[in-house]
Protein backbone atom coordinates (compact mmCIF):
# COMPACT_ATOMS: atom_id res chain seq x y z
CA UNK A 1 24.95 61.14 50.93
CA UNK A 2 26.64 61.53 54.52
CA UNK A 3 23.66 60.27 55.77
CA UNK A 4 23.02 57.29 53.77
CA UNK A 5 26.95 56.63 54.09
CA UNK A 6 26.62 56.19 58.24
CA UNK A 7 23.69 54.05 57.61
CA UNK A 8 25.71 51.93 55.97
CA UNK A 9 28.51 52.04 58.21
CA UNK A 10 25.98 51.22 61.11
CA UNK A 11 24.42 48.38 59.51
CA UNK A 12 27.78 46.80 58.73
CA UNK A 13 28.89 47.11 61.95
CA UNK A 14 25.59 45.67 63.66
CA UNK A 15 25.89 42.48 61.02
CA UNK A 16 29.83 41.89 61.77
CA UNK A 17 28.99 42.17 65.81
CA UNK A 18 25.99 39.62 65.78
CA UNK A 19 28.17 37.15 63.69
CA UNK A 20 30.80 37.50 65.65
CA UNK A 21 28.95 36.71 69.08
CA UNK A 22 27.70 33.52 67.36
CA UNK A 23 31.36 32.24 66.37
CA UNK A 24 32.39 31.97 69.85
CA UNK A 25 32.84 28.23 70.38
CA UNK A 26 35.22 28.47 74.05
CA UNK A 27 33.21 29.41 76.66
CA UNK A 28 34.65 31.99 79.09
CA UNK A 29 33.29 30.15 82.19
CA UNK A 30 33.64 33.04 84.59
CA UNK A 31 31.04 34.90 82.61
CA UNK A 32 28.59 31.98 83.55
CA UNK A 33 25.78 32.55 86.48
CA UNK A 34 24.97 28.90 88.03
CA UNK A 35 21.21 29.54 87.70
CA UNK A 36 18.69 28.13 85.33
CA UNK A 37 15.07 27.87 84.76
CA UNK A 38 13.41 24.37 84.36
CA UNK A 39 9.79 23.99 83.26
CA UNK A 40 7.97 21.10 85.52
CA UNK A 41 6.19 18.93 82.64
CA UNK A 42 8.01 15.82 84.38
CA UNK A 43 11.86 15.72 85.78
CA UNK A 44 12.07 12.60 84.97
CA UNK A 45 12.14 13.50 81.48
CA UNK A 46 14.99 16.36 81.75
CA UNK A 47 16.76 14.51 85.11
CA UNK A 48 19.36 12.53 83.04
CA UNK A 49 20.57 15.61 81.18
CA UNK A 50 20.15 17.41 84.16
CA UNK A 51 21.81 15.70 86.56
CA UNK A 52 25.15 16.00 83.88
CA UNK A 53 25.27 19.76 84.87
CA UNK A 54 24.67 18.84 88.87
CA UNK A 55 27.86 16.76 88.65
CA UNK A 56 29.70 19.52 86.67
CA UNK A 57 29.01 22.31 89.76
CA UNK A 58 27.48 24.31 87.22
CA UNK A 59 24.38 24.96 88.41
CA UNK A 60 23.67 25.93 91.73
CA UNK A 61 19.63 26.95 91.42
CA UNK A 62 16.76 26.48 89.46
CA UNK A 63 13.56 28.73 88.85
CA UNK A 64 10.33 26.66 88.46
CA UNK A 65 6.52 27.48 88.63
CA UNK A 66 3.26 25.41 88.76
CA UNK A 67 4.23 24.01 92.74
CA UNK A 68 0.69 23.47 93.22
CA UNK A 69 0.16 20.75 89.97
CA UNK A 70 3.75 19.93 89.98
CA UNK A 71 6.59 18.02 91.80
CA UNK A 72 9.69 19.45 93.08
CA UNK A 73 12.38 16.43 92.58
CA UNK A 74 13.12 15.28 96.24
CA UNK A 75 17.10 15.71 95.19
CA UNK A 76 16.29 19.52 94.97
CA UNK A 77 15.44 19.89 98.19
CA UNK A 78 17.94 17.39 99.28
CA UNK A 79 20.49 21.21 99.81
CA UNK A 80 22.31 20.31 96.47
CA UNK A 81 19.79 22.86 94.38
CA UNK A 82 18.49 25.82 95.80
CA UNK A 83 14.58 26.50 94.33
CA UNK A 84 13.37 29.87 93.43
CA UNK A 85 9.70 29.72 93.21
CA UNK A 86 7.03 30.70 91.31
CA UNK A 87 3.96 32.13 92.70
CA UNK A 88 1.40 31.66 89.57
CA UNK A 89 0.17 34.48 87.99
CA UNK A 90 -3.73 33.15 88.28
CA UNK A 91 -3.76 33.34 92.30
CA UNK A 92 -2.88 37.27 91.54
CA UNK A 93 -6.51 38.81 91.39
CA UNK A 94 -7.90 36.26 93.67
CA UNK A 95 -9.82 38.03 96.79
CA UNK A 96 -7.66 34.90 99.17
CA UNK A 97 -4.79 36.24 97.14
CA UNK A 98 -2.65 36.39 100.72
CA UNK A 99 -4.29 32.99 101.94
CA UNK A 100 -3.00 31.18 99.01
CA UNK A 101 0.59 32.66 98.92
CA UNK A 102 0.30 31.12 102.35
CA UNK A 103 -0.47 27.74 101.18
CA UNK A 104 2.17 27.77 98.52
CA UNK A 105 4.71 28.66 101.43
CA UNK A 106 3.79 26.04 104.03
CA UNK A 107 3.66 23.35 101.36
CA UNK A 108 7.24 24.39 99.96
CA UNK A 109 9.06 24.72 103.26
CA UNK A 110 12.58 24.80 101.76
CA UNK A 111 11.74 27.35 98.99
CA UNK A 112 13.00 30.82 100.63
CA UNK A 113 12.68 33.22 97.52
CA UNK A 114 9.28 33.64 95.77
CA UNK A 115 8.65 35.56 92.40
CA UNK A 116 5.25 37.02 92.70
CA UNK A 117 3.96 36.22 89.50
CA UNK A 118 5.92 36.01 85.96
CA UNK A 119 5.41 39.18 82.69
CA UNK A 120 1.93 39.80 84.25
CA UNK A 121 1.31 42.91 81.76
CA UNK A 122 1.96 39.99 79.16
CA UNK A 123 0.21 36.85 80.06
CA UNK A 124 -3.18 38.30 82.13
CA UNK A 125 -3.14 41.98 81.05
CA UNK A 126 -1.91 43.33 84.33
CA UNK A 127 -1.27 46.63 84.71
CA UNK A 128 1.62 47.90 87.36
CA UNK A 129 -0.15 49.53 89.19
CA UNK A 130 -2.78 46.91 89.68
CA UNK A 131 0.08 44.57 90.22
CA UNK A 132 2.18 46.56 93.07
CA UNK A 133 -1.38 46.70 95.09
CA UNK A 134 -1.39 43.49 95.24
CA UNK A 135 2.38 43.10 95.68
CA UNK A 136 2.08 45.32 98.40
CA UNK A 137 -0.83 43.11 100.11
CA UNK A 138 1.50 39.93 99.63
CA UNK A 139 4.76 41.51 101.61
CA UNK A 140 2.80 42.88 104.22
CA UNK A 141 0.75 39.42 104.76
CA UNK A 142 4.00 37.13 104.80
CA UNK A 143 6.51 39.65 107.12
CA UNK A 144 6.31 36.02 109.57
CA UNK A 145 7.00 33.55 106.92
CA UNK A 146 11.18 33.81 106.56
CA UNK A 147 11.14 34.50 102.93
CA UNK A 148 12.25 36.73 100.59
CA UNK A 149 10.07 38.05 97.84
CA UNK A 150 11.08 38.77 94.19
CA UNK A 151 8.66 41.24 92.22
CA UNK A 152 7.70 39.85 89.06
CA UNK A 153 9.70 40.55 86.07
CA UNK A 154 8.31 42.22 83.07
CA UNK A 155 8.88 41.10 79.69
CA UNK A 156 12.46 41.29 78.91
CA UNK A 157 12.89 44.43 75.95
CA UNK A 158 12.55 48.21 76.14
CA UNK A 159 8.77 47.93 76.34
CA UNK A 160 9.30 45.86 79.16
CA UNK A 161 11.68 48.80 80.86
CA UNK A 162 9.03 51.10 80.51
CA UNK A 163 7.00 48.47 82.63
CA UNK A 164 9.75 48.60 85.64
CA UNK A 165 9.92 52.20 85.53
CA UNK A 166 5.65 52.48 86.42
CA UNK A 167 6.39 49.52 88.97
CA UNK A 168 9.05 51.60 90.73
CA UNK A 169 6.89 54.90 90.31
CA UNK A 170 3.70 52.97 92.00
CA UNK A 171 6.38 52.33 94.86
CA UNK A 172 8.49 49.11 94.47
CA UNK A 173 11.55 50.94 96.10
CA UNK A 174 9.55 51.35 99.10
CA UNK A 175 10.74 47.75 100.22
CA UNK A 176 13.91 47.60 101.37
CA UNK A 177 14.20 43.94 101.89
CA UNK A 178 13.05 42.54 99.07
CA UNK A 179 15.09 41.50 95.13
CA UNK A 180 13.94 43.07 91.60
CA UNK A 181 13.59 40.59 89.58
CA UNK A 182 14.25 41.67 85.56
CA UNK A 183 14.06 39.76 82.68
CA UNK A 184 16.48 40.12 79.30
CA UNK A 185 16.45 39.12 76.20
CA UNK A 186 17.29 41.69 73.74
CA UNK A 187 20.51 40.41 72.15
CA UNK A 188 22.56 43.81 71.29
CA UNK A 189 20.03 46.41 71.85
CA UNK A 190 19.74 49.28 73.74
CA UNK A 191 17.06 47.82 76.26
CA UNK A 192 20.02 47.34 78.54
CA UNK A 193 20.36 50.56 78.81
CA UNK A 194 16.66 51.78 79.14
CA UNK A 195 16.73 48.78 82.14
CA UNK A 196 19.67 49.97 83.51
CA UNK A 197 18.22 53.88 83.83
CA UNK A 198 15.80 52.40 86.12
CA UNK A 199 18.10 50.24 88.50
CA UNK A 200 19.93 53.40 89.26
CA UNK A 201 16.45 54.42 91.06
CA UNK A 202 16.08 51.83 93.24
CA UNK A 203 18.42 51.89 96.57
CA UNK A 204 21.31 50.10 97.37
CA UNK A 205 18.99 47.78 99.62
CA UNK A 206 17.38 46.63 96.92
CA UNK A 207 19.51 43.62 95.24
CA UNK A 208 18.54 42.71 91.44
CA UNK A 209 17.98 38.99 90.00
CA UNK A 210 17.33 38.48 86.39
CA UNK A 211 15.61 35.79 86.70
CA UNK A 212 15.40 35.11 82.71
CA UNK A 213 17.66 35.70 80.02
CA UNK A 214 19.22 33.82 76.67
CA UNK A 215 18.73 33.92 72.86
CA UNK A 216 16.28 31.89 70.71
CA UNK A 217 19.55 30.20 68.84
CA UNK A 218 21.85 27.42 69.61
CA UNK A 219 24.64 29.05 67.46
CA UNK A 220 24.11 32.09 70.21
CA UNK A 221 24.34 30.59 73.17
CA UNK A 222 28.01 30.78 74.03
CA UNK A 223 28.54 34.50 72.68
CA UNK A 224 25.37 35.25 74.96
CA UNK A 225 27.30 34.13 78.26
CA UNK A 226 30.44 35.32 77.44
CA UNK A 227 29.49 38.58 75.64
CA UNK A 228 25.85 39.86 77.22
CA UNK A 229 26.12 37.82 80.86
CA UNK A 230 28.91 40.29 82.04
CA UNK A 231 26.97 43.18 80.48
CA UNK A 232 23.70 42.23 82.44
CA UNK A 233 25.75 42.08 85.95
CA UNK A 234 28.05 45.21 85.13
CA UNK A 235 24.69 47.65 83.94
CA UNK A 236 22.01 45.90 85.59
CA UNK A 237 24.01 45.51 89.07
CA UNK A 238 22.47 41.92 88.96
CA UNK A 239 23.48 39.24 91.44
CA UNK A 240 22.45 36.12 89.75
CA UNK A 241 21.54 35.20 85.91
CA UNK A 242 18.70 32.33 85.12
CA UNK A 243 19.63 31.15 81.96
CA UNK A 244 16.52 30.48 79.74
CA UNK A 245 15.45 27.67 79.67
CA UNK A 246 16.63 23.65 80.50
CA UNK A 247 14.11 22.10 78.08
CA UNK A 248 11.66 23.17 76.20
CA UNK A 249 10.58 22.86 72.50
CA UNK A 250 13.04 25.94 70.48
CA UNK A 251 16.14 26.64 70.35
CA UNK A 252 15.95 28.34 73.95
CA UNK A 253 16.60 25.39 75.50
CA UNK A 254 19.96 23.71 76.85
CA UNK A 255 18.75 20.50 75.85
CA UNK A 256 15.52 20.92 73.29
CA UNK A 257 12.21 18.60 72.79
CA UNK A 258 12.35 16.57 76.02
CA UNK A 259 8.83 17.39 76.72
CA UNK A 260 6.02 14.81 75.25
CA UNK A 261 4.65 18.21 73.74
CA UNK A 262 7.60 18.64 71.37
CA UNK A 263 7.97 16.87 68.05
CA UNK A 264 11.59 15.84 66.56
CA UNK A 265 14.64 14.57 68.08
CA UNK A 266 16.58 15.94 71.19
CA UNK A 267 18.45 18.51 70.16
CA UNK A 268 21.51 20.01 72.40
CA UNK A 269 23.03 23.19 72.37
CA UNK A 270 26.53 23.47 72.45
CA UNK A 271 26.33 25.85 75.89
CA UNK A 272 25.46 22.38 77.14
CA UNK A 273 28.52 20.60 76.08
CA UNK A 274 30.73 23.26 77.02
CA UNK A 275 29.39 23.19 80.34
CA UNK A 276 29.45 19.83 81.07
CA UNK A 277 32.89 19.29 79.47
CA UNK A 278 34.63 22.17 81.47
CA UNK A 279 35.98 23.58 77.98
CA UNK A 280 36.60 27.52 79.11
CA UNK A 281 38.72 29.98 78.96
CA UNK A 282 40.98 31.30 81.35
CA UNK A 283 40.21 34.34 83.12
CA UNK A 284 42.76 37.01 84.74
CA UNK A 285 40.04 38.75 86.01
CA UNK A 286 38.31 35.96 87.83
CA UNK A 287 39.67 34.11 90.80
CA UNK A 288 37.04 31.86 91.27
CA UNK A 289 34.85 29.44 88.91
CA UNK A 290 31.76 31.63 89.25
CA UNK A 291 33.90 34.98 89.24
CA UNK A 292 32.20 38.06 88.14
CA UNK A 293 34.10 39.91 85.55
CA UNK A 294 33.50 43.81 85.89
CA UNK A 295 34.98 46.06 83.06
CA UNK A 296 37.49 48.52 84.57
């Protein structure tokens, strides 16, 4: 009876928390990372919405892939938006693998940080092992190009922690120089946790992006910021945040169904709003508008 009793208890108390992170309607903009990811199916499309959050000073950096089909918006490189690049998972297991990082560099000469590939184990069946081989081949091939490389992120739950922990065992904290890029999605779980376990293995040298990270729900969006953001950069020692995404068809997105792909009307979260409209909350513990809040 005990037993069934703390069930209960435990269930309540899971419900009440995930309602209350989707009531908050201020957003705590100290708890905010300037960093987003934008998928490249045409900025023309998403550049009017866009642009709104450029003029607020709320975002600072994007994270975009497909630079070889793709165009970069010239006002990106213009300084204003700093690009963090994705190197496409389908040059990974190519024998030129090093010769066509080295393409993507040269053609991209403002891009300094590259992801090397994107939740390989997820989207080619990628083992990490395989993966820090060829990781390994990548760093030691571009030492000359003045970049930094981000390892590629795993997929952003426990299972995915598991994946960082045979990435660092097959050697990732053998390279001092370069950023661990997580991913993080699980909205009150214990994955933090599991993720966090593994950070504590890697050395101080080592800084930590997570380079992905939101909740598929509009109504979610501002708890997530205020309520998981500071969570992320307090366990997860993380630098930056990439909120996911800008556009795309769910309820992921900032601003929703831009892209021809997607069917209905734009849709736009109310993250967006808040952002644009500079409606926060104050902040003791922050003495700048991008302050990080750490728990004492």
């Amino acid at each position: 009876m005990k037993k069934i009793s703390l069930i209960l208890i435990l269930m309540f108390c899971f419900i009440s928390c995930y309602k209350a992170l989707g009531e908050d309607d201020v957003l705590d903009i100290s708890a905010w990372s300037p960093y987003i990811n934008i998928h490249d199916f045409g900025f023309n499309l998403q550049a009017s919405h866009f642009s709104k959050l450029v003029d607020a000073g709320v975002v600072r950096g994007v994270r975009t892939g497909k630079l070889e089909v793709g165009s970069v918006s010239s006002w990106m490189f213009g300084g204003q938006i700093e690009v963090l690049g994705i190197f496409d998972n389908e040059h990974l297991r190519d024998a030129n693998v090093c010769e066509i990082f080295e393409r993507y560099v040269h053609s991209h000469p403002h891009i300094q940080y590259w992801e090397i590939g994107n939740e390989v184990e997820y989207f080619i069946g990628m083992s990490p092992e395989e993966y820090m081989i060829i990781f390994d081949k990548i760093y030691k091939s571009s030492r000359s190009f003045n970049v930094t490389l981000l390892s590629q992120a795993p997929f952003g739950n426990i299972d995915g922690s598991k994946i960082f922990k045979r990435m660092i065992d097959a050697g990732l904290d053998k390279y001092p120089d370069i950023i661990a890029a997580l991913h993080f999605y699980a909205f009150d779980s214990k994955a933090i946790h599991y993720f966090a376990g593994q950070v504590h293995r890697l050395p101080l040298s080592i800084r930590v992006w997570v380079t992905e990270a939101g909740v598929n729900q509009f109504s979610k969006h501002i708890s997530f910021v205020n309520q998981i953001y500071p969570d992320i950069i307090n366990s997860l020692r993380a630098e930056r945040i990439y909120w996911y995404v800008f556009s795309e068809c769910g309820e992921h997105s900032l601003v929703s169904n831009l892209a021809p792909a997607c069917t209905g009307s734009v849709v736009i979260s109310p993250l967006y709003y808040k952002l644009i409209e500079g409606k926060i909350r104050d902040s003791s513990n922050s003495s700048s508008i991008f302050g990080r809040r750490r728990r004492q």
